[in-house]
N, C-alpha and C. Protein backbone atom coordinates (compact mmCIF):
# COMPACT_ATOMS: atom_id res chain seq x y z
N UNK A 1 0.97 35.29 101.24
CA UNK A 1 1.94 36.37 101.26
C UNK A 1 2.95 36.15 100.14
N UNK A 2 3.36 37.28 99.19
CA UNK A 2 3.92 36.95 98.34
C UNK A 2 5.10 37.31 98.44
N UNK A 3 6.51 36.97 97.91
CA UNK A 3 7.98 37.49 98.22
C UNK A 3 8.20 38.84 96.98
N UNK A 4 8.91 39.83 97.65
CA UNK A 4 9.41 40.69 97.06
C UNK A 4 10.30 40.47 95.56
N UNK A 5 9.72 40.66 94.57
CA UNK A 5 11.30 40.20 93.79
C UNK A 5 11.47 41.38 92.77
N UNK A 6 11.14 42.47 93.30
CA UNK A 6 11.48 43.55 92.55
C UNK A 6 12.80 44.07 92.70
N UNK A 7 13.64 43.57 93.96
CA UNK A 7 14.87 43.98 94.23
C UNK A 7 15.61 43.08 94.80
N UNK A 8 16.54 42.70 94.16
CA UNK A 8 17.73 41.70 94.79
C UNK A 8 17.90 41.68 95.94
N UNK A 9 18.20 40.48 96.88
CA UNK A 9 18.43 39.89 98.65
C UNK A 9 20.14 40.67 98.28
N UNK A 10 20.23 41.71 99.16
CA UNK A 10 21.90 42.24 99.25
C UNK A 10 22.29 41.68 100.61
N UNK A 11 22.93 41.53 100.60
CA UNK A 11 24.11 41.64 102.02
C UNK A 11 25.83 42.13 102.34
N UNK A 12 25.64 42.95 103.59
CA UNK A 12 26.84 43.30 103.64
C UNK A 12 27.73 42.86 104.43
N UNK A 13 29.12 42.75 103.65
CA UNK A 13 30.41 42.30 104.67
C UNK A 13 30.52 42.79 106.24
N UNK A 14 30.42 41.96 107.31
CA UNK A 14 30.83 42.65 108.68
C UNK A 14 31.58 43.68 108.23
N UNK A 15 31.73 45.15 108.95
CA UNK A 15 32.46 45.62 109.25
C UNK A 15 32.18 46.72 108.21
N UNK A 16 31.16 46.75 106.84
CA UNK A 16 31.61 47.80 105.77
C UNK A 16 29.99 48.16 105.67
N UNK A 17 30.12 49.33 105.44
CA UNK A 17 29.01 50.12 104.95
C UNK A 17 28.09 49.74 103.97
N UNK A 18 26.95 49.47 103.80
CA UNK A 18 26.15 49.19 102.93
C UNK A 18 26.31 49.84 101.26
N UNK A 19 26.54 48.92 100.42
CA UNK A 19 26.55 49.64 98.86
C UNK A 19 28.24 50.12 99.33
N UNK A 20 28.82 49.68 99.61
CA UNK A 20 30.75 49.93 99.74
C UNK A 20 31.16 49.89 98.21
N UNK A 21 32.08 50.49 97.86
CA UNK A 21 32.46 50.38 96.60
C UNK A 21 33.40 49.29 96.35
N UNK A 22 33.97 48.86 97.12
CA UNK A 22 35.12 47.71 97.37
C UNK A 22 35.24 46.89 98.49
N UNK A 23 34.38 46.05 98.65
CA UNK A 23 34.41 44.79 99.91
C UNK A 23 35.49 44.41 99.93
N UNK A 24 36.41 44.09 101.51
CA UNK A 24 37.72 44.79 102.08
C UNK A 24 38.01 43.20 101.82
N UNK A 25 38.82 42.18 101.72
CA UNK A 25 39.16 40.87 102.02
C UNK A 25 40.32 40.86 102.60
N UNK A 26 41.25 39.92 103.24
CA UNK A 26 42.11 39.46 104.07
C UNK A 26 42.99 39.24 103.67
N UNK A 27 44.29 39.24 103.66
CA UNK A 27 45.53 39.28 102.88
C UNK A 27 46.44 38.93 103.72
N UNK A 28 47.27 37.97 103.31
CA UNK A 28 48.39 37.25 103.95
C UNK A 28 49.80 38.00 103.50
N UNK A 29 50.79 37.89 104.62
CA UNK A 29 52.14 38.76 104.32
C UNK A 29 52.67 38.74 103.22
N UNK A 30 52.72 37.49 102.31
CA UNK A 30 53.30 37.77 100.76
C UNK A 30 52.43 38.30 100.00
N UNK A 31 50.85 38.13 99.95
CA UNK A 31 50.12 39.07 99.31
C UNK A 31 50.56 40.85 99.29
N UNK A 32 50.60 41.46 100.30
CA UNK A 32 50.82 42.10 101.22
C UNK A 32 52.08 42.82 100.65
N UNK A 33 52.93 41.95 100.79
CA UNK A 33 54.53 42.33 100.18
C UNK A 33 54.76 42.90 98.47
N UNK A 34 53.52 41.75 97.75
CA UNK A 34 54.06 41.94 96.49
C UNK A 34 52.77 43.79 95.85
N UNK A 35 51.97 43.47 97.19
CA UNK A 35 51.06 44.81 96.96
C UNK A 35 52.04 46.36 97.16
N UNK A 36 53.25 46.49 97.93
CA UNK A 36 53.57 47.43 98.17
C UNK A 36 55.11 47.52 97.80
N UNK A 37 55.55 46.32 97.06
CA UNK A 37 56.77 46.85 96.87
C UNK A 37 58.16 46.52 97.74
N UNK A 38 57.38 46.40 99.23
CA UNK A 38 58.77 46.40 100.17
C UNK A 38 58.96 44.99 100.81
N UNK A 39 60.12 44.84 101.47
CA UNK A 39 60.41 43.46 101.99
C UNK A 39 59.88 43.05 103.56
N UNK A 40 59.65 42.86 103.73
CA UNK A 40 59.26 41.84 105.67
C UNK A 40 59.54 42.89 105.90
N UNK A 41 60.83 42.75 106.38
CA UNK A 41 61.68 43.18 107.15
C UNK A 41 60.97 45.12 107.46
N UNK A 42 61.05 45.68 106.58
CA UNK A 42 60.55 46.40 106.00
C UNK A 42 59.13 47.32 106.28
N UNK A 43 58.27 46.36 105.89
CA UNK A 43 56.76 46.08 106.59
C UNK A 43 56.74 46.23 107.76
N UNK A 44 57.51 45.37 108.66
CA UNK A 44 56.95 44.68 109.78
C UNK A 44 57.34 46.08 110.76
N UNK A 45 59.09 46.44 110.39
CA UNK A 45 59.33 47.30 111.02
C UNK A 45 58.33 48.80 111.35
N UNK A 46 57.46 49.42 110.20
CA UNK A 46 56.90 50.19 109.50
C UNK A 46 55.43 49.74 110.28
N UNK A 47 55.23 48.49 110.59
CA UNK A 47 53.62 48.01 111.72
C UNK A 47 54.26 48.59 112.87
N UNK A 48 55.52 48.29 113.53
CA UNK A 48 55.73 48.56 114.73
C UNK A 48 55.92 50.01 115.35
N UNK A 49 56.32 50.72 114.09
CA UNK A 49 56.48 52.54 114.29
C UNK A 49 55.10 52.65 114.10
N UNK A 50 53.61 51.89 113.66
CA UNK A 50 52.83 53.09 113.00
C UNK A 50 52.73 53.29 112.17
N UNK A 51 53.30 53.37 111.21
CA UNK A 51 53.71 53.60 109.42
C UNK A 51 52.89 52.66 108.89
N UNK A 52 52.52 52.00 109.10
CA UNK A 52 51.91 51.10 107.93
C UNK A 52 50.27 49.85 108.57
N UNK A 53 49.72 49.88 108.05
CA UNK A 53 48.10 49.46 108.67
C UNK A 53 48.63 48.14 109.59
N UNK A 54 48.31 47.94 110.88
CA UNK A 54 48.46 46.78 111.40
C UNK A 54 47.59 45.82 111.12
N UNK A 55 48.22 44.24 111.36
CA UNK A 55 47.78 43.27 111.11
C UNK A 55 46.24 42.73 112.10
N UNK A 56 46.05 41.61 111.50
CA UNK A 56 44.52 41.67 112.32
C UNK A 56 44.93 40.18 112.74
N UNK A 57 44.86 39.75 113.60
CA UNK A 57 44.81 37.88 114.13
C UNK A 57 43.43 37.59 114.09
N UNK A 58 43.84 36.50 113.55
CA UNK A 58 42.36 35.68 112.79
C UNK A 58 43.06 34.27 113.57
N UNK A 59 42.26 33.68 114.63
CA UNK A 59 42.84 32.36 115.04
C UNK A 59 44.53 32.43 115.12
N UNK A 60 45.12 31.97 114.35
CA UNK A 60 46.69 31.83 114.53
C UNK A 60 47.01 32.65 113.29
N UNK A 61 46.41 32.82 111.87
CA UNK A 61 46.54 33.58 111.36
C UNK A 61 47.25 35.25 111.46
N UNK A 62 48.14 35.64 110.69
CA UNK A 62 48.18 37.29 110.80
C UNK A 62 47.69 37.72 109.48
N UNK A 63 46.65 38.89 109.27
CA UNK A 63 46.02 39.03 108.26
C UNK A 63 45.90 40.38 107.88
N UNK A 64 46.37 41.36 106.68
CA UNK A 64 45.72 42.43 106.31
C UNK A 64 44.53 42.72 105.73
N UNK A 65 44.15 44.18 106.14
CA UNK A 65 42.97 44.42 105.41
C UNK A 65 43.40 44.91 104.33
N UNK A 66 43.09 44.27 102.76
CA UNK A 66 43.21 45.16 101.41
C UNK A 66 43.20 46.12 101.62
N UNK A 67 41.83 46.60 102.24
CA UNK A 67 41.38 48.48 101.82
C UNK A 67 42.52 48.73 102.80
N UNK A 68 42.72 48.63 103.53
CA UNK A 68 43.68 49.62 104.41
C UNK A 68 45.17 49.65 103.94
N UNK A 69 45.35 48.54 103.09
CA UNK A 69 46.96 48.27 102.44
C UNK A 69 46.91 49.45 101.54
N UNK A 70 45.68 49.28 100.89
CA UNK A 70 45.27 49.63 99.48
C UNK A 70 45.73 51.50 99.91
N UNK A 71 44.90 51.58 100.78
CA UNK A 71 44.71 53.14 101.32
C UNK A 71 46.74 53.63 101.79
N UNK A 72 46.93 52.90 101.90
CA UNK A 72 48.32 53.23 102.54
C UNK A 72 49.52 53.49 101.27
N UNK A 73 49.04 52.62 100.15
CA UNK A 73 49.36 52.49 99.27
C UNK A 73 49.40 53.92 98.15
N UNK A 74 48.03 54.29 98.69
CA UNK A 74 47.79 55.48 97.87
C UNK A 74 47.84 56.80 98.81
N UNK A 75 48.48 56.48 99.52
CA UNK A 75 48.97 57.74 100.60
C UNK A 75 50.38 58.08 99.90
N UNK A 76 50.78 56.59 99.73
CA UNK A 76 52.44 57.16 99.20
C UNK A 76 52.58 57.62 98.20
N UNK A 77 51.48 57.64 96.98
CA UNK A 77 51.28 58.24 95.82
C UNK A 77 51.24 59.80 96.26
N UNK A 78 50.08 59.98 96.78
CA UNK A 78 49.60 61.21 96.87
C UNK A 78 51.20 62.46 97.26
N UNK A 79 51.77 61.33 98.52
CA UNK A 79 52.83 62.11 99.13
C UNK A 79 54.13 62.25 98.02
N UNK A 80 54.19 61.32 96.90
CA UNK A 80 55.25 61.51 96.15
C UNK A 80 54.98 62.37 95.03
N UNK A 81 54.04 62.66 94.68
CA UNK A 81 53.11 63.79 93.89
C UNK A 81 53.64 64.93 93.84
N UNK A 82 53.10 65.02 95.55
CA UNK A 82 53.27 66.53 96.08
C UNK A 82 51.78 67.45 95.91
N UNK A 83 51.74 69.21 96.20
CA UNK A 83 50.81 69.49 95.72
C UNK A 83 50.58 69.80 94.21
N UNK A 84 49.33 69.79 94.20
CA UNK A 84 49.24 70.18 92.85
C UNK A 84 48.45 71.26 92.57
């Protein structure tokens, strides 16, 4: 039996769609902070209304998802825009 090697062994990240354009990674609160501009204080308040992607616990860890920072990130674009 011979192995396939006409096409590369892929694999996908738990949690993301096959062929994703951006595999999501884990981000710690100062990552986090310097991605959006605002302070803790700030953030944290903004997790607790809703406003802003909640954190994920990983063991003792608190962790963001990029894409979802990322996405939140470009919500506030869109909204400071306006229409166009």
């Amino acid at each position: 039996m011979q192995a396939n090697h006409d096409k590369p062994a892929t694999s996908t990240p738990a949690g993301q769609p096959p062929n994703a354009a951006h595999p999501d990674r884990l981000l710690r609160l100062p990552q986090v902070l310097g991605m959006v501009g605002l302070g803790r204080t700030a953030v944290l308040d903004r997790v607790k209304s809703g406003a802003f992607p909640a954190p994920l616990k990983v063991g003792r860890a608190t962790l963001w998802s990029e894409n979802l920072v990322q996405g939140w990130v470009a919500d506030r674009i869109r909204q400071s825009l306006g229409p166009r």
